[in-house]
PDB file of N, CA and C in Angstrom:
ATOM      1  N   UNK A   1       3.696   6.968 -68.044  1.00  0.00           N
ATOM      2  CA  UNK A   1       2.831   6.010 -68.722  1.00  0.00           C
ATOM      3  C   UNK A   1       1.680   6.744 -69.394  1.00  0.00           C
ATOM      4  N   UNK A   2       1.399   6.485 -70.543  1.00  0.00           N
ATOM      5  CA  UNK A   2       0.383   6.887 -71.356  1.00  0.00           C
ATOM      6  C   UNK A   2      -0.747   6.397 -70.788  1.00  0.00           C
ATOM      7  N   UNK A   3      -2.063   7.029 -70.547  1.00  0.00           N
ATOM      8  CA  UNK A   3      -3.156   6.709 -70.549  1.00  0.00           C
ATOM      9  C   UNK A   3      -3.975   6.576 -71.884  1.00  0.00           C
ATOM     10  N   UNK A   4      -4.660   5.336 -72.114  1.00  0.00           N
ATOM     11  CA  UNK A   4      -5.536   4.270 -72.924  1.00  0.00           C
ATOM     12  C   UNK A   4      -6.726   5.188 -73.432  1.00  0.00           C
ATOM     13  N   UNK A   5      -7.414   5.723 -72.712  1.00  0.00           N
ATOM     14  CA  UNK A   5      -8.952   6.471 -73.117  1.00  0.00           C
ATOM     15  C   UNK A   5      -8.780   8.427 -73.523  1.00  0.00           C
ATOM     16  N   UNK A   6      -8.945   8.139 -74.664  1.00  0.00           N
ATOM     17  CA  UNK A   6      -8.569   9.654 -74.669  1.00  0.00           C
ATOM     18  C   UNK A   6      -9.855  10.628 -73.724  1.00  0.00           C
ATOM     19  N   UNK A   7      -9.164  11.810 -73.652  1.00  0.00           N
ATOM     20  CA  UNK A   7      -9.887  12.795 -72.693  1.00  0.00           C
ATOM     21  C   UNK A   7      -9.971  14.048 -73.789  1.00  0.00           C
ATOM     22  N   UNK A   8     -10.735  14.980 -72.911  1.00  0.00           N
ATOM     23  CA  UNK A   8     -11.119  15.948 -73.568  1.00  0.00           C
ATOM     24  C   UNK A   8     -10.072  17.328 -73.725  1.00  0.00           C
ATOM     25  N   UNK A   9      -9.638  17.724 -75.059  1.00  0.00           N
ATOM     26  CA  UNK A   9      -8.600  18.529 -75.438  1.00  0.00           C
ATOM     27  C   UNK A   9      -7.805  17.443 -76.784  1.00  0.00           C
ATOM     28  N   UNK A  10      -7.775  16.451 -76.440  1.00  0.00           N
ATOM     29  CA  UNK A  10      -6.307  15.553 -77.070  1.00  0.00           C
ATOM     30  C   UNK A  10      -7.102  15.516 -78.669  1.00  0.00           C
ATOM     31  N   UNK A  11      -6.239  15.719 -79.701  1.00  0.00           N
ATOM     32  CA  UNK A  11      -5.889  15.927 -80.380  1.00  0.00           C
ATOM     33  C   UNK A  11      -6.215  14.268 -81.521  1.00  0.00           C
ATOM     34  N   UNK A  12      -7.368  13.992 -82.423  1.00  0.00           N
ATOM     35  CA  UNK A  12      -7.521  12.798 -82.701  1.00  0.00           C
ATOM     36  C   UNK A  12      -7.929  12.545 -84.304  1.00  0.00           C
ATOM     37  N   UNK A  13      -7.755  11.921 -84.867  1.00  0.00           N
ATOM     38  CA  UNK A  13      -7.840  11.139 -86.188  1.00  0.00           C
ATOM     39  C   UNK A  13      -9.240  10.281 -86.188  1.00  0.00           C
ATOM     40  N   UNK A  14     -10.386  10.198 -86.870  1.00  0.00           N
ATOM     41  CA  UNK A  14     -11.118   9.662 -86.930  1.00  0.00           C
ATOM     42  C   UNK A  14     -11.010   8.231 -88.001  1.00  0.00           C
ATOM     43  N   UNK A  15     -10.991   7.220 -87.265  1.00  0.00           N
ATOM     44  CA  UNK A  15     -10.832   5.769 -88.132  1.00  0.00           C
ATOM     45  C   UNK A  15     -12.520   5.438 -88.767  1.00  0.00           C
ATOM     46  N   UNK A  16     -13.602   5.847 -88.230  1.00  0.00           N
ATOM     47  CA  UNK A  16     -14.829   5.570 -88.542  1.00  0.00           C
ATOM     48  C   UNK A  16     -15.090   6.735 -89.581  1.00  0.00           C
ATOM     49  N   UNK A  17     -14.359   7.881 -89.684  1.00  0.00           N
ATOM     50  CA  UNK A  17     -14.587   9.141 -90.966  1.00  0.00           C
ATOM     51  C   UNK A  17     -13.952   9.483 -91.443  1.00  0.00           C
ATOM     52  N   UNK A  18     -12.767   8.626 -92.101  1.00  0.00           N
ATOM     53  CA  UNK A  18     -11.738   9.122 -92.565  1.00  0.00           C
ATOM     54  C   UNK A  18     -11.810  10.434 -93.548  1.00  0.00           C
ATOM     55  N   UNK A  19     -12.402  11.019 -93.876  1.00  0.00           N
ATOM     56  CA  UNK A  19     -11.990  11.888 -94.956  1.00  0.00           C
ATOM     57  C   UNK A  19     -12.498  13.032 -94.111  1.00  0.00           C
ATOM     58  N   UNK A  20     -12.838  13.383 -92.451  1.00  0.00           N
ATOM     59  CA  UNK A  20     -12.998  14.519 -92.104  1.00  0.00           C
ATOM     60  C   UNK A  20     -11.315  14.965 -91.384  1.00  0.00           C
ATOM     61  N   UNK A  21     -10.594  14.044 -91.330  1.00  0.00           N
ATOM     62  CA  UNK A  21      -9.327  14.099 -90.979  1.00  0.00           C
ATOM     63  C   UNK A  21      -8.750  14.754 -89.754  1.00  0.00           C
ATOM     64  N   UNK A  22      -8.433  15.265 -88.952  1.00  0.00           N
ATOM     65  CA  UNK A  22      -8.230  16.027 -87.827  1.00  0.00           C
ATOM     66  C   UNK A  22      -8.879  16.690 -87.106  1.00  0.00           C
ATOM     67  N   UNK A  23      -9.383  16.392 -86.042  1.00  0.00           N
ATOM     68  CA  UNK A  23      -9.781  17.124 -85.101  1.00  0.00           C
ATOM     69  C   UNK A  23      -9.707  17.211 -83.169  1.00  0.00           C
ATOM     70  N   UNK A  24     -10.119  17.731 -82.304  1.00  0.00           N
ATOM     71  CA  UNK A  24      -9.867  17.569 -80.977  1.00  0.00           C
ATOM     72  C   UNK A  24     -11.394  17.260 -80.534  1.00  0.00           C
ATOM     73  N   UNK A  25     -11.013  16.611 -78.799  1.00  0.00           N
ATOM     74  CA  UNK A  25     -12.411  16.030 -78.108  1.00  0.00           C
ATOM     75  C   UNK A  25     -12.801  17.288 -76.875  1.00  0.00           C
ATOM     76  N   UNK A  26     -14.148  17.764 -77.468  1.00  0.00           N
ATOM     77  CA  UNK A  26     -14.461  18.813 -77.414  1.00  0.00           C
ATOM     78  C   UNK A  26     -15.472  18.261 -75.944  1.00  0.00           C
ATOM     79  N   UNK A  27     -16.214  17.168 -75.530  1.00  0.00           N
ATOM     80  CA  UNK A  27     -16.341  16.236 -74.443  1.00  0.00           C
ATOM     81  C   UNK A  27     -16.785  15.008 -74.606  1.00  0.00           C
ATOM     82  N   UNK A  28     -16.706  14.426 -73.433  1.00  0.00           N
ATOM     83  CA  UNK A  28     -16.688  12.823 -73.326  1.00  0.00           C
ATOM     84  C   UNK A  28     -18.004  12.468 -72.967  1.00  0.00           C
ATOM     85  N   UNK A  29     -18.631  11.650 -73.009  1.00  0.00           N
ATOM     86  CA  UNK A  29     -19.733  10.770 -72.227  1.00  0.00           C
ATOM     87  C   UNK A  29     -19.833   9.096 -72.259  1.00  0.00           C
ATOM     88  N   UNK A  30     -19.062   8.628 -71.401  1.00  0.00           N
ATOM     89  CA  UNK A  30     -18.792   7.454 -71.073  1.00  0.00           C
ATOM     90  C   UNK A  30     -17.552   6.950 -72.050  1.00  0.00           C
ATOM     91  N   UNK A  31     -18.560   5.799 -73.073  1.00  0.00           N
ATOM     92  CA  UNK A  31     -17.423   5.351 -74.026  1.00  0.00           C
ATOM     93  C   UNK A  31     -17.600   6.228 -75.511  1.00  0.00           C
ATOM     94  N   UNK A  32     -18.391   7.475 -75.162  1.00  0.00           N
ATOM     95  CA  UNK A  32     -19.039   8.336 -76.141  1.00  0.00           C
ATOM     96  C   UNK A  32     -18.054   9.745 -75.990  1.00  0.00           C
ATOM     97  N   UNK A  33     -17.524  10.315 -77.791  1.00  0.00           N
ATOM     98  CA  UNK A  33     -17.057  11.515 -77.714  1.00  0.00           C
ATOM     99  C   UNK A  33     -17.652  12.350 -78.512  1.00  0.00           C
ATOM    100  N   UNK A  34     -17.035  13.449 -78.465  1.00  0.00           N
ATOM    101  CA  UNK A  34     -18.048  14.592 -79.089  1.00  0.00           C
ATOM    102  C   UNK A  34     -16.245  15.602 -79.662  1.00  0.00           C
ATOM    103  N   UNK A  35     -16.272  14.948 -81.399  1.00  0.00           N
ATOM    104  CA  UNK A  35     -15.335  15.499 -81.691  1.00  0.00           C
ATOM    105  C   UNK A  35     -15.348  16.685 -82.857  1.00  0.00           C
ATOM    106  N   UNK A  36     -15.067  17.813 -82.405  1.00  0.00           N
ATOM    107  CA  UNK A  36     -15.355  19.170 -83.647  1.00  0.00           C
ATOM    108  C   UNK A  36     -13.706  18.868 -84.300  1.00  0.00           C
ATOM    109  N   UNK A  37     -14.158  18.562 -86.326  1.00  0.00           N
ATOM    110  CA  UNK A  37     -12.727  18.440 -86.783  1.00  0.00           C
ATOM    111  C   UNK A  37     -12.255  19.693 -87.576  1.00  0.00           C
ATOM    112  N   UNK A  38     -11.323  20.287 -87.441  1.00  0.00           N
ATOM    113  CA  UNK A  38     -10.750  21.552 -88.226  1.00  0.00           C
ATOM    114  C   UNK A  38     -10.981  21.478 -89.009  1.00  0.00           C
ATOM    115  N   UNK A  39     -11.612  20.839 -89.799  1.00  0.00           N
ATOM    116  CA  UNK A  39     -12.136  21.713 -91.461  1.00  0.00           C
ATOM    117  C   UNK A  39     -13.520  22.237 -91.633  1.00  0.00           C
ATOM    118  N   UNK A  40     -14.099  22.065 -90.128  1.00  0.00           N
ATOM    119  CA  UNK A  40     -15.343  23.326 -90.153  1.00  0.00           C
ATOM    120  C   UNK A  40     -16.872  22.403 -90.536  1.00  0.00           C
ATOM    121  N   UNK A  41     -16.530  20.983 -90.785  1.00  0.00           N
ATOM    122  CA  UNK A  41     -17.443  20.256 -91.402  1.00  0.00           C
ATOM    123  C   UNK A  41     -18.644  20.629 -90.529  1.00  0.00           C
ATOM    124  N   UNK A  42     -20.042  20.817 -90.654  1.00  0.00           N
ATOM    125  CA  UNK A  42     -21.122  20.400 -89.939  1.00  0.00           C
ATOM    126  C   UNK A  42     -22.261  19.435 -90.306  1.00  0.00           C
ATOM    127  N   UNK A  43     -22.276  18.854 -89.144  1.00  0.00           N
ATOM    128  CA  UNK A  43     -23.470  17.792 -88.984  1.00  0.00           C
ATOM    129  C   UNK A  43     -25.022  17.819 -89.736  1.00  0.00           C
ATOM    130  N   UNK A  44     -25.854  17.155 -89.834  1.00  0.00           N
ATOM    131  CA  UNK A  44     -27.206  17.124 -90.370  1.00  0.00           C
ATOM    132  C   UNK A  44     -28.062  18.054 -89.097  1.00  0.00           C
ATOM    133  N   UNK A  45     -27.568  17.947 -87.501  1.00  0.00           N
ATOM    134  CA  UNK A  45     -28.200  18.480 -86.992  1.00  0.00           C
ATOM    135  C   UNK A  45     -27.869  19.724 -86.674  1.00  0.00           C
ATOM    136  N   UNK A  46     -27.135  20.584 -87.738  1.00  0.00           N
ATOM    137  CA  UNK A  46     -26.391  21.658 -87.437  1.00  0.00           C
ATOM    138  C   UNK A  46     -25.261  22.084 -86.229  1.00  0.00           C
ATOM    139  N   UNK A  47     -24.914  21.171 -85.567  1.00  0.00           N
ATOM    140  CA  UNK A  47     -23.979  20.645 -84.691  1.00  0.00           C
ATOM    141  C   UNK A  47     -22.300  21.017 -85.133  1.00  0.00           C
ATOM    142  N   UNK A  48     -21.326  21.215 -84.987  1.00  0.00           N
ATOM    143  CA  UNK A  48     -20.242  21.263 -85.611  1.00  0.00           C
ATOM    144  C   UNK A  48     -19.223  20.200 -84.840  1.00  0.00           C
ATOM    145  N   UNK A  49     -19.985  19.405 -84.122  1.00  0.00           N
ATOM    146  CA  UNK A  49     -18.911  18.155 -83.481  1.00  0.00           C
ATOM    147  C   UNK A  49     -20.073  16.667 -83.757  1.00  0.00           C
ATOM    148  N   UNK A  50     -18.871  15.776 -84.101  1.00  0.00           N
ATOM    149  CA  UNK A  50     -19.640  14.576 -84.496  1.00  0.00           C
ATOM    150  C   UNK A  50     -19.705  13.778 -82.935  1.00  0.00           C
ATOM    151  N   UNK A  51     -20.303  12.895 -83.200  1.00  0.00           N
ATOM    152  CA  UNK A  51     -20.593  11.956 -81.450  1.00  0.00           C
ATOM    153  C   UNK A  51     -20.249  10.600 -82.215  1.00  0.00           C
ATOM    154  N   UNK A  52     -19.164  10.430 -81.676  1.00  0.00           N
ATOM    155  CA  UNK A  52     -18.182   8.889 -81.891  1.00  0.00           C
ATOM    156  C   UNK A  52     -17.595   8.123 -80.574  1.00  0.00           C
ATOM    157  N   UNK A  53     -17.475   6.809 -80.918  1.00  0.00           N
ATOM    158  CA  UNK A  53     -17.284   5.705 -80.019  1.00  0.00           C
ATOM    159  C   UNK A  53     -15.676   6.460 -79.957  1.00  0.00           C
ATOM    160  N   UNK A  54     -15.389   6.308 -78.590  1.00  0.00           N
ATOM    161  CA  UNK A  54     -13.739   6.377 -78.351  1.00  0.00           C
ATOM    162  C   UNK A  54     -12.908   5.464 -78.816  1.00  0.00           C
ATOM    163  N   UNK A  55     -13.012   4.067 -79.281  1.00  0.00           N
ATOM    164  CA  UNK A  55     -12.474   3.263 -79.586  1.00  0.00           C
ATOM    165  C   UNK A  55     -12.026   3.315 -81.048  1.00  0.00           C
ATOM    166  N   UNK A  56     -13.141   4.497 -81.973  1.00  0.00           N
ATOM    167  CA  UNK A  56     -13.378   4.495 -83.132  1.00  0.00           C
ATOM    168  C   UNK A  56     -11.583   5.820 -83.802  1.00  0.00           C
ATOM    169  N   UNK A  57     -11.198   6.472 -82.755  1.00  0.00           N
ATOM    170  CA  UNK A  57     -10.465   7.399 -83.106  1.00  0.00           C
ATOM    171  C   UNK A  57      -9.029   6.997 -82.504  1.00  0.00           C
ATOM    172  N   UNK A  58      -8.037   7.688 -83.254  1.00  0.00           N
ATOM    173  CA  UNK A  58      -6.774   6.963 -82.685  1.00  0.00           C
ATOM    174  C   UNK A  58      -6.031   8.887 -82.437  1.00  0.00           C
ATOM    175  N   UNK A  59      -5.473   8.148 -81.505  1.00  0.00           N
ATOM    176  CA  UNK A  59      -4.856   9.887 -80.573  1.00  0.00           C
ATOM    177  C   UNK A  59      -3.650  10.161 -81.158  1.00  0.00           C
ATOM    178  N   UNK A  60      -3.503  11.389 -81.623  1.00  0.00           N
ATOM    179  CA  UNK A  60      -2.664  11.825 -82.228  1.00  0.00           C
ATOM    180  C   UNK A  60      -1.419  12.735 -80.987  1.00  0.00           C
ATOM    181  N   UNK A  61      -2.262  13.300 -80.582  1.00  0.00           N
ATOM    182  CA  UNK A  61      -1.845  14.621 -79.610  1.00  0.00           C
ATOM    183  C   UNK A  61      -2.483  14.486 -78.199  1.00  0.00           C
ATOM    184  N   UNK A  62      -2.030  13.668 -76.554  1.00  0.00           N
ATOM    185  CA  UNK A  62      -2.345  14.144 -75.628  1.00  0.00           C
ATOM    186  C   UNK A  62      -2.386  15.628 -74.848  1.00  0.00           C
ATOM    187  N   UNK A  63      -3.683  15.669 -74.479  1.00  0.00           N
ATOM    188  CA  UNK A  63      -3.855  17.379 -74.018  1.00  0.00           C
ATOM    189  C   UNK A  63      -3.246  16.925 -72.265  1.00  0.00           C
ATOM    190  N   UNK A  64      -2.698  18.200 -71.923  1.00  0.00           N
ATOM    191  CA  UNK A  64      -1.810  18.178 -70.409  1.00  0.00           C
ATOM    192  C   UNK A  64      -3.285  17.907 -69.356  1.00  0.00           C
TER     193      UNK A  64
END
């Protein structure tokens, strides 16, 4: 059975940023993620992972 809440490693699509396109969940905090996406994008706060609602991303790739 698949588990519902993605975790940290899995592999995710951002529905709230579409045009940063692929990336993995680098960590979690509650219903809060912290996702760095492969094209290197960085943040306003010089950060290289965005902080998104889990609900907001759809899982591409579960990590083991």
């Amino acid at each position: 059975m698949r588990r519902k809440a993605p975790k940290t490693g899995d592999v995710v699509r951002s529905e709230a940023l579409p045009a940063c396109g692929v990336g993995y969940i680098v960590a979690c905090e509650g219903i809060h993620i912290w996702v760095r996406f492969l094209g290197g994008m960085v943040t306003h706060s010089g950060n290289d992972a965005f902080y998104l609602r889990r609900d907001s991303v759809e899982v591409l790739s579960y990590a083991n």
